[in-house]
Structure formats: C-alpha cells, structure tokens
Protein backbone atom coordinates (compact mmCIF):
# COMPACT_ATOMS: atom_id res chain seq x y z
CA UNK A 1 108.40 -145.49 -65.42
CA UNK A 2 107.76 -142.83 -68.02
CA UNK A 3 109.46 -139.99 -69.32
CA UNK A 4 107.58 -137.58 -70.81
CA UNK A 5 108.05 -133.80 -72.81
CA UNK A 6 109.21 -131.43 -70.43
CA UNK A 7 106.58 -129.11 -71.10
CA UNK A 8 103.72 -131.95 -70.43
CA UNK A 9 101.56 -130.49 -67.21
CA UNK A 10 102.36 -133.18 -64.72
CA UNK A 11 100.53 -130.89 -62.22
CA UNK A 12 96.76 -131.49 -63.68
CA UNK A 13 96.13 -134.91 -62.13
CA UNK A 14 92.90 -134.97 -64.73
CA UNK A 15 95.29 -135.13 -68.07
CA UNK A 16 98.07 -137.19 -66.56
CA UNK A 17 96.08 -139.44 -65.00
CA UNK A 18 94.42 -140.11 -68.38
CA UNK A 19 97.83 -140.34 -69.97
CA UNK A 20 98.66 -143.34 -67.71
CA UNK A 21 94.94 -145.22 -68.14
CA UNK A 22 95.29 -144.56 -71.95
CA UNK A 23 98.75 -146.63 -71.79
CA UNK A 24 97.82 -149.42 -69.18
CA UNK A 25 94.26 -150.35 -69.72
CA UNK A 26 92.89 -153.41 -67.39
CA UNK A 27 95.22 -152.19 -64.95
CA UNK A 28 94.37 -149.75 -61.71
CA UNK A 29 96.97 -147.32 -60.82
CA UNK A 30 98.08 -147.64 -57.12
CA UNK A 31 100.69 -144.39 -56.96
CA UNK A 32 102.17 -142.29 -59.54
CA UNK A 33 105.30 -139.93 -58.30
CA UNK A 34 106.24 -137.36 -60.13
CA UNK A 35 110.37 -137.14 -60.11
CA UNK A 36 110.93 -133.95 -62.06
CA UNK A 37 112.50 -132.62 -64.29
CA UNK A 38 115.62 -133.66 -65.58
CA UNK A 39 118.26 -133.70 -68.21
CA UNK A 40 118.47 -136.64 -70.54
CA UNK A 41 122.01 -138.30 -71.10
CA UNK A 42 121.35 -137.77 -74.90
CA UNK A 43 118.39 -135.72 -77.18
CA UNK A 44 115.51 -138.11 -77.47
CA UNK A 45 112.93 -137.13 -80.20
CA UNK A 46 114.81 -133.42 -80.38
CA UNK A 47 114.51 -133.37 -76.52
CA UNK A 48 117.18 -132.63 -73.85
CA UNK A 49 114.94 -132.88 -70.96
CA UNK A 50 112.17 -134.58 -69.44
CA UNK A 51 109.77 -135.28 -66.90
CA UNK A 52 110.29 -138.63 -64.71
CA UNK A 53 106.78 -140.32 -63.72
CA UNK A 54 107.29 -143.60 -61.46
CA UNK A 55 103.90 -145.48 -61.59
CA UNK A 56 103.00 -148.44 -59.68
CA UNK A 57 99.84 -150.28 -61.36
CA UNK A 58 98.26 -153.33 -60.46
CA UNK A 59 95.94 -155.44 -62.03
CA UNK A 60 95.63 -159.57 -63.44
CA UNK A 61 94.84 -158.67 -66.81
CA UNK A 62 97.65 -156.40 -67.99
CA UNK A 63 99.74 -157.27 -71.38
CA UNK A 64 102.98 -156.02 -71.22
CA UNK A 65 103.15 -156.38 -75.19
CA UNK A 66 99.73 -153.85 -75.16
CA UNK A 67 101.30 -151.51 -72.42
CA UNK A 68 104.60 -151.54 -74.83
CA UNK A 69 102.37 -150.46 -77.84
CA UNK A 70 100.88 -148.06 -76.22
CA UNK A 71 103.42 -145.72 -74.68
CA UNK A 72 105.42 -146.44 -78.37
CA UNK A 73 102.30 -144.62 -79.86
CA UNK A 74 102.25 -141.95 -77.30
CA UNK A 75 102.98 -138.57 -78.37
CA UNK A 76 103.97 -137.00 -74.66
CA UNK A 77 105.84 -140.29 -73.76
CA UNK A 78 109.64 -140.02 -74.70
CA UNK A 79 110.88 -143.28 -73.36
CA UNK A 80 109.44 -145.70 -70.69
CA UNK A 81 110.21 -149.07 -68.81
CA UNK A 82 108.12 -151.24 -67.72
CA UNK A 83 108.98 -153.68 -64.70
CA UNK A 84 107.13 -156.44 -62.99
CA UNK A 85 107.52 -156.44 -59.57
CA UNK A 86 107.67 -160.38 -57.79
CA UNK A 87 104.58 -160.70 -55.39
C-alpha cells in the first residue's frame, strides 16, 4: 500500500504505473486500486491528506529491503506498507 501527495495524478495510468515499477523492480504488478483521497490522522511531510494506492505485485525475485529503499527515496510516496501475502 502507498500513500502518496494528494495532488499526485493517480488518473494517468502512464506516470503511476511507472511510480510503482520504479519502487518494486523484479516484480509484475497484478492490480493496483486506487482508494482516494483521504485525510491523514496526523501531517506527514507538511501533508494533511493523501492518496491511498493498494497494489498487489507478484514476482520470485522481489527484496523487501530494495522495495523499502525505494519508496523511502520517493518523492510522491508519503508513507507505505508492504505485506507478504501466504501462498
């Protein structure tokens, strides 16, 4: 899951979808729903909202520890969580 700015544009697939393989590279994304926009329980990075992304990704060769880099590096990403999901 990713939150990102509020004013990132969620609606052209061509820069979100390069968000998301920028973050999780050796990974293919399966789904990515966007949840809208909501208000944050505190200001994060001098923001009170943000946009909710829930992405599923697959893939053998993903590191969690490069995924984690990644989104910590990202400019648009305010917070994210990764999960693994049991097979």
């Amino acid at each position: 899951m990713l939150v990102v700015r509020p004013d990132f544009p969620v609606e052209d697939t061509k820069k979100r979808d390069a968000l998301i393989e920028k973050i999780v590279k050796g990974g293919t994304i399966k789904d990515v729903t966007v949840l809208g926009k909501k208000q944050l329980a505190y200001p994060i990075r001098k923001q009170s909202e943000g946009i909710y992304l829930l992405i599923h990704i697959t893939g053998d060769s993903i590191k969690t520890g490069d995924v984690q880099k990644e989104a910590k590096l990202g400019t648009d990403i305010i917070r994210f969580l990764l999960l693994e999901r049991e097979a």
